[in-house]
Protein backbone atom coordinates (compact mmCIF):
# COMPACT_ATOMS: atom_id res chain seq x y z
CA UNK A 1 138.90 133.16 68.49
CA UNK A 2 138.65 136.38 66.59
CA UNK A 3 141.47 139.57 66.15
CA UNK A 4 140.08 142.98 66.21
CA UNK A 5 142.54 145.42 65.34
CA UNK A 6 145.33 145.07 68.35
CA UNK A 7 143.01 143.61 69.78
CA UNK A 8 142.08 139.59 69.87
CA UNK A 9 138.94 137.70 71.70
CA UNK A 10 140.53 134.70 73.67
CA UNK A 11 138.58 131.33 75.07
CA UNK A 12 140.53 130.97 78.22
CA UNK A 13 140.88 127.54 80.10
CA UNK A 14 137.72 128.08 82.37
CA UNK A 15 135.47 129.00 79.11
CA UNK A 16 135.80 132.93 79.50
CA UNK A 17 135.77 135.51 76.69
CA UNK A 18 138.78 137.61 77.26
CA UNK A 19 140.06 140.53 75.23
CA UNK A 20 143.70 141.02 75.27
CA UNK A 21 146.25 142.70 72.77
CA UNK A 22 150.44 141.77 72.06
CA UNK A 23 152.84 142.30 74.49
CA UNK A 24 156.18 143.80 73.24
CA UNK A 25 157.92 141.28 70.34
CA UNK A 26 156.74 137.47 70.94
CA UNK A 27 159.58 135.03 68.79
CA UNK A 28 157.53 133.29 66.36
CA UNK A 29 158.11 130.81 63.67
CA UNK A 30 160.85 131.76 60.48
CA UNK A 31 157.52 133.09 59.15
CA UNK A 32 157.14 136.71 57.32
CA UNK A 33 153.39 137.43 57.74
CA UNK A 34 151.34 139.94 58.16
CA UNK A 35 149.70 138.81 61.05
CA UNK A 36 151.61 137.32 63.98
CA UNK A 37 148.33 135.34 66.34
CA UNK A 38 146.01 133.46 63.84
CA UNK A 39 142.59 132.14 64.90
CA UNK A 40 143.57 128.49 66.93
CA UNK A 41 147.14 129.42 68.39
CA UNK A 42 147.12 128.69 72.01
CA UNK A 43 148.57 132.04 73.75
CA UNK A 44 149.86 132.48 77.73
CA UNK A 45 148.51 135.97 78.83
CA UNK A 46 148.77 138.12 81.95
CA UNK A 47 147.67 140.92 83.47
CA UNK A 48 149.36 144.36 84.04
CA UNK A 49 148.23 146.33 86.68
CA UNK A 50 145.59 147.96 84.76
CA UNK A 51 143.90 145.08 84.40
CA UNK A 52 144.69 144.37 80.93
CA UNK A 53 145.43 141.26 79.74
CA UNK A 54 148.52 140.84 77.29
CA UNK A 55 149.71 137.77 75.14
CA UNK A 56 153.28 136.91 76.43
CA UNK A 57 153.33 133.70 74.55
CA UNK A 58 152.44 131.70 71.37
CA UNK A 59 152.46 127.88 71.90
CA UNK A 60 154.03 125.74 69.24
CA UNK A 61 151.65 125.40 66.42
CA UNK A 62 151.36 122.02 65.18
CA UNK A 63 150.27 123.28 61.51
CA UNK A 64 148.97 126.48 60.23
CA UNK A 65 147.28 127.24 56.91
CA UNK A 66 148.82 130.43 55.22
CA UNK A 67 148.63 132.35 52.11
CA UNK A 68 149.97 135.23 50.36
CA UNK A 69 148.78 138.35 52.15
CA UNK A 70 146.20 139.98 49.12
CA UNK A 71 147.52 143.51 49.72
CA UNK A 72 151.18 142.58 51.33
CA UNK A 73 152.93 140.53 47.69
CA UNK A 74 156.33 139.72 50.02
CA UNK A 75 154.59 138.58 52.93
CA UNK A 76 152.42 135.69 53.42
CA UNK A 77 148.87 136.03 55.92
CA UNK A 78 148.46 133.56 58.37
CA UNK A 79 144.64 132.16 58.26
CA UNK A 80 144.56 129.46 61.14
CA UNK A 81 146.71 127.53 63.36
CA UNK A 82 146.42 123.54 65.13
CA UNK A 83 143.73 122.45 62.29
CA UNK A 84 142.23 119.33 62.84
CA UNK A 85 140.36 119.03 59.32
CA UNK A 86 139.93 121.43 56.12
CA UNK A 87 136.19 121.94 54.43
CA UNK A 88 136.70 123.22 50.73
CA UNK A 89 133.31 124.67 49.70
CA UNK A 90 132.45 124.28 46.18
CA UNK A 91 129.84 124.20 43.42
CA UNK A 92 129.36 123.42 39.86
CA UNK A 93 127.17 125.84 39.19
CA UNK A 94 126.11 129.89 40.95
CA UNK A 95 129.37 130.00 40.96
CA UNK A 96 130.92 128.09 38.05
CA UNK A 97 133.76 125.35 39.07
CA UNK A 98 136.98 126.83 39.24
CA UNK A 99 139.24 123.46 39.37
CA UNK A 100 142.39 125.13 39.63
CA UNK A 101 141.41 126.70 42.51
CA UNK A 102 141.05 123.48 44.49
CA UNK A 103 144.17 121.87 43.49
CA UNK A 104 146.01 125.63 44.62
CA UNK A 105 144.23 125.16 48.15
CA UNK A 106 145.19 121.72 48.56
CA UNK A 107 148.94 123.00 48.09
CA UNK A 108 147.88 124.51 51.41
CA UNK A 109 146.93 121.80 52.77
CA UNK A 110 149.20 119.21 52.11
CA UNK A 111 152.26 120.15 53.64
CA UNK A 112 151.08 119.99 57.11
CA UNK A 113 148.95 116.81 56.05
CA UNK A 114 145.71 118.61 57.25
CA UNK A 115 142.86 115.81 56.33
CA UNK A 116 140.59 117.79 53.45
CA UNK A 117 137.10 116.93 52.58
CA UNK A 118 136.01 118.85 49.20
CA UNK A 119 132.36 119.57 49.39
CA UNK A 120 129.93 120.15 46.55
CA UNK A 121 127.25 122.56 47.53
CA UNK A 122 124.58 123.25 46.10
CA UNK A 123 123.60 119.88 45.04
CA UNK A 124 119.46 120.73 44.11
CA UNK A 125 120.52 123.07 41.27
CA UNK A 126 122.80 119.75 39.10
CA UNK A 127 120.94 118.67 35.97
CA UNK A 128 122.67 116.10 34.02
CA UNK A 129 125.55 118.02 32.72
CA UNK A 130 126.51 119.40 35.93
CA UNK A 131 126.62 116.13 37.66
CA UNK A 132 128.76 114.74 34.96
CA UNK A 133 131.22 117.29 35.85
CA UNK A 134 130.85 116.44 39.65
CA UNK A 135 131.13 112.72 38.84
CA UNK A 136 134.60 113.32 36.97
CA UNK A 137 136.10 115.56 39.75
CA UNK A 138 134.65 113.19 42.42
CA UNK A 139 136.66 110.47 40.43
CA UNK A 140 139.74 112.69 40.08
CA UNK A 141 139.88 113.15 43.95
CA UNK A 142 138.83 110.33 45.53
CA UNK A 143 140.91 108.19 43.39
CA UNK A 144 144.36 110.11 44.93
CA UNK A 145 142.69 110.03 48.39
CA UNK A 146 140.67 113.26 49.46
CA UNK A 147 137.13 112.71 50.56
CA UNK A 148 134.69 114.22 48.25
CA UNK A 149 130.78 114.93 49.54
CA UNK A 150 127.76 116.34 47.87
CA UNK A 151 125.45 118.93 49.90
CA UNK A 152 122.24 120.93 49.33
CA UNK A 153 120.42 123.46 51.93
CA UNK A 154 117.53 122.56 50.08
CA UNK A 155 117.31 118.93 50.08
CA UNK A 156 119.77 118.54 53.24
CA UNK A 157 121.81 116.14 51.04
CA UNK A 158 125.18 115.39 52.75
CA UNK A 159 124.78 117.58 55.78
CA UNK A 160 124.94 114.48 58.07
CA UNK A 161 128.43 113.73 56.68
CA UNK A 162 129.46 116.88 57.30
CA UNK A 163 128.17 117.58 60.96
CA UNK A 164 129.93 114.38 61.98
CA UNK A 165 133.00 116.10 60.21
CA UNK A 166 132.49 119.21 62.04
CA UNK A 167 132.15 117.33 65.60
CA UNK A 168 134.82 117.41 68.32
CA UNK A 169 136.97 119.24 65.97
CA UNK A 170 139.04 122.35 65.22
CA UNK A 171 137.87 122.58 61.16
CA UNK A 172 139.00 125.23 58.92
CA UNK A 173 136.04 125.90 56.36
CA UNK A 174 137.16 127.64 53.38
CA UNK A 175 135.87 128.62 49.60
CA UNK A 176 135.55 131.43 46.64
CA UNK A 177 132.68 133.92 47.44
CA UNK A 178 129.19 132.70 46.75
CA UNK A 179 129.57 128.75 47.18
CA UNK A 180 126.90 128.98 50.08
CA UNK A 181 129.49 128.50 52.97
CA UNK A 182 127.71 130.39 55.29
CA UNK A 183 124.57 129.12 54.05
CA UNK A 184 125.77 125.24 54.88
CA UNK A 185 127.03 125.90 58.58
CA UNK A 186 123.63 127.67 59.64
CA UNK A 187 121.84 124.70 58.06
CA UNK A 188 123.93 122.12 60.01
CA UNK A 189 124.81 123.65 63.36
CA UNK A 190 121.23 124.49 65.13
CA UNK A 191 121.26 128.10 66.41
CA UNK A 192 124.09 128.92 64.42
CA UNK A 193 123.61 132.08 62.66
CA UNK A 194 126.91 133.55 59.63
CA UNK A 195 125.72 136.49 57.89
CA UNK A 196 124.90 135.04 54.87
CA UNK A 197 125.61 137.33 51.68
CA UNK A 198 123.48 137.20 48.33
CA UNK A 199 125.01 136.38 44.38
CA UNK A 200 125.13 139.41 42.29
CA UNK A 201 122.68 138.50 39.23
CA UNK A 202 124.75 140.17 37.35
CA UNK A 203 128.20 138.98 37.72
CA UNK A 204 127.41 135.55 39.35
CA UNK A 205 129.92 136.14 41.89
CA UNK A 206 129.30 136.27 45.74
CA UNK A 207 129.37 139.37 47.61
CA UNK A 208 132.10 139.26 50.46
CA UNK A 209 130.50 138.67 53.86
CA UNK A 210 133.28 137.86 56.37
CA UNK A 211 136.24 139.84 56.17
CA UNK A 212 138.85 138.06 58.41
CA UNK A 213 138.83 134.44 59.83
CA UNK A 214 137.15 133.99 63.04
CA UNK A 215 136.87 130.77 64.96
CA UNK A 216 133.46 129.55 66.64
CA UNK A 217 132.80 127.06 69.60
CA UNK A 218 129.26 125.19 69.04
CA UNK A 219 130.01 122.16 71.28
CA UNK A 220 132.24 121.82 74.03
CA UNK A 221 134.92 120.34 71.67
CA UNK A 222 134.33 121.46 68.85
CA UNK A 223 135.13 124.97 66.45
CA UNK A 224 134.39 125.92 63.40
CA UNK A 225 137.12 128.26 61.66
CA UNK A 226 135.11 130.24 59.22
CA UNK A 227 136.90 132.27 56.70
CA UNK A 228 136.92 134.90 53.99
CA UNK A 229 135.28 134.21 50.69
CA UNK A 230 138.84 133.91 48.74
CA UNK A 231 138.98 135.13 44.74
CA UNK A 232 142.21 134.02 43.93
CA UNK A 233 145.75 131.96 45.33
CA UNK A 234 148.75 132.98 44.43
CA UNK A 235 152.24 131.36 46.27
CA UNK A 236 154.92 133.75 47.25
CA UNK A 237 156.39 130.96 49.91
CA UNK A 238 156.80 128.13 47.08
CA UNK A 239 159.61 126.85 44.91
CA UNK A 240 158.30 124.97 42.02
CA UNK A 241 159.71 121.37 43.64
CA UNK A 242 157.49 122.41 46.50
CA UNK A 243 154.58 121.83 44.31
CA UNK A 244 155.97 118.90 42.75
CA UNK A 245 156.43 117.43 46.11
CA UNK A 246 152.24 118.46 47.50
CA UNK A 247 150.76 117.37 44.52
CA UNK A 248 150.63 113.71 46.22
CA UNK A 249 150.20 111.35 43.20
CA UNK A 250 153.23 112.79 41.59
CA UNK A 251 155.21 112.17 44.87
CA UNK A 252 153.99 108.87 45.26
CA UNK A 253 155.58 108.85 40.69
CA UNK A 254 158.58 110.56 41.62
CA UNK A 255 160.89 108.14 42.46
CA UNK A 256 161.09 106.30 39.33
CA UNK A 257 161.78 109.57 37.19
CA UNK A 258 165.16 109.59 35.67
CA UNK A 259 166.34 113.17 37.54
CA UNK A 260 165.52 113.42 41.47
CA UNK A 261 164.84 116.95 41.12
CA UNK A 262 163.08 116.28 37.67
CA UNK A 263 160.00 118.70 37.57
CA UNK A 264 157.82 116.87 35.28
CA UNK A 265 157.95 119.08 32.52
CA UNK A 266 160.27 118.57 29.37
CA UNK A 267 163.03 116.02 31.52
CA UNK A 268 163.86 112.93 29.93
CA UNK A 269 162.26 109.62 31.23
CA UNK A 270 159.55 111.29 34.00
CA UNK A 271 157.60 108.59 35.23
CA UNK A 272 155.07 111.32 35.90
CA UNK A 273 154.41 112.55 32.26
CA UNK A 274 153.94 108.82 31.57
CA UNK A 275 151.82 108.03 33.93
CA UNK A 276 149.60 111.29 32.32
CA UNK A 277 150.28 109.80 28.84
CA UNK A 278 148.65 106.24 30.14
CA UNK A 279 145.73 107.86 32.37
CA UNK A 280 147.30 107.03 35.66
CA UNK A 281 147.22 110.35 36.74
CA UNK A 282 144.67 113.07 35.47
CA UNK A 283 145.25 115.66 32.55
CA UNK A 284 143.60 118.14 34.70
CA UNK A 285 145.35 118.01 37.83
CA UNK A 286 148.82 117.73 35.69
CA UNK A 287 147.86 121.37 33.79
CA UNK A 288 146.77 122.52 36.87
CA UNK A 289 150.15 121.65 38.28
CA UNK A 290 152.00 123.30 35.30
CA UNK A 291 149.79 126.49 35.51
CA UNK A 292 150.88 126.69 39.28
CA UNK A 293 154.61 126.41 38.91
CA UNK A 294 154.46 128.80 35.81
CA UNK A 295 152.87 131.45 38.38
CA UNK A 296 155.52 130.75 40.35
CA UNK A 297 158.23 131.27 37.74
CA UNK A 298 157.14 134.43 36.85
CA UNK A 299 156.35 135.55 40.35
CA UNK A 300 160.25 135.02 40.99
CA UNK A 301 161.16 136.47 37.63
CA UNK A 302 159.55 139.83 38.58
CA UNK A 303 160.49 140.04 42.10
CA UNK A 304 164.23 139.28 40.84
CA UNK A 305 164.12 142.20 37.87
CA UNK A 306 161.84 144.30 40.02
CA UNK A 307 164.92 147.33 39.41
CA UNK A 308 164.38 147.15 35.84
């Protein structure tokens, strides 16, 4: 539920809190992260004779949502494991739309198909120009198959939708700093209390109020994996036809490019730069994509010439 240092807060089987810390190496997935228990793994603990319980075991994960540790380039963080379904918490406005950042959490995503729903808060402060933009993205989304919902605290807009979402579930709820995450699970979940931070009027940009993810039960079945406010995604654990392959409309295109490993850029014939050309498949998510695998490129570049 929650990791404390060495320590970590488990639910066991009977509905106890226990506290127990790692026991010696546990074999875990090829993965290099900073972290080796996330919030959701399922762990077999016993007790030594001083009554302290130890994790012995990690059960097999059946997905996990990772990305690079912020302070660790070379190794990735481990956020969550066994998600049932991903909240992405926007807004158009207090703070701006960052579109690039939901097409870089998607690429989290989408390899372990983890069902997302992308959620525009703060739905009582659109005027007409900011629910043009929402309309377009809505459009851009929808149309490639991610659910897209509008929300307001204020008017309680949405928050049906996204209580039925939250119910008899394991969901991941994620977003940059100041989208009113915290703000949207205390409206929805009755008794429910997040520290809720404030905007800074002068940058616009949320102040950080939860600094690791931590995983709450408010029904018998169901958890709500709340996370750090996140300022930026960067991919140390992707090659660029990793990309190619998550972005899902360009897999669905791939096939009829010339070159199987084509990478929609300058290759002859790409069925994916015509389907741009013809409106098939958005401008935005296509510079998105090549803004992502040029990260990438350099990322590798560096970290190859780092002696240099």
């Amino acid at each position: 539920m929650k990791s404390t240092g060495n320590w970590y807060d488990i639910l066991s089987e009977d509905g106890d809190m226990i506290q127990a810390r790692m026991g010696g190496k546990i074999r875990l997935d090829e993965l290099k992260t900073t972290n080796p228990v996330a919030v959701g793994d399922q762990v077999e603990l016993t007790m030594e004779t001083n009554h302290d319980y130890i994790i012995r075991q990690i059960m097999p994960r059946t997905n996990y949502v990772v990305r690079q540790s912020p302070r660790k380039k070379h190794n990735l963080h481990l956020i969550a494991s066994n998600v049932d379904h991903a909240l992405l918490i926007v807004t158009v406005i207090e703070p701006n739309l960052k579109m690039g950042f939901i097409d870089r959490f998607l690429l989290m995503t989408e390899p372990y198909n983890i069902p997302v729903t992308i959620v525009f808060n703060k739905s009582d402060l659109y005027k007409a120009k900011e629910n043009k933009i929402f309309e377009r993205v809505h459009d851009i989304y929808t149309k490639i198959g991610y659910a897209v919902v509008k929300t307001s605290t204020m008017t309680r807009e949405g928050l049906d939708t996204i209580k039925d979402i939250l119910t008899d579930k394991k969901v991941l709820i994620s977003g940059q700093s100041g989208v009113g995450k915290s703000s949207l699970i205390n409206a929805i979940v009755p008794g429910y209390e997040i520290r809720v931070g404030d905007i800074s009027d002068h940058s616009g940009k949320g102040q950080h109020t939860t600094t690791f993810a931590e995983m709450h039960q408010w029904q018998s079945n169901s958890f709500i994996i709340d996370t750090p406010g996140i300022k930026t995604l960067s991919f140390n654990n992707l090659e660029v036809m990793d990309v190619a392959h998550n972005f899902r409309e360009f897999f669905v295109m791939s096939p009829d490019c010339k070159f199987n490993d084509c990478t929609h850029r300058n290759e002859p014939n790409c069925a994916v730069k015509k389907a741009v050309e013809t409106g098939e498949i958005d401008e935005l998510r296509y510079n998105n994509y090549l803004q992502i695998i040029d990260d990438i490129e350099s990322q590798n570049y560096w970290e190859l010439h780092s002696d240099y």
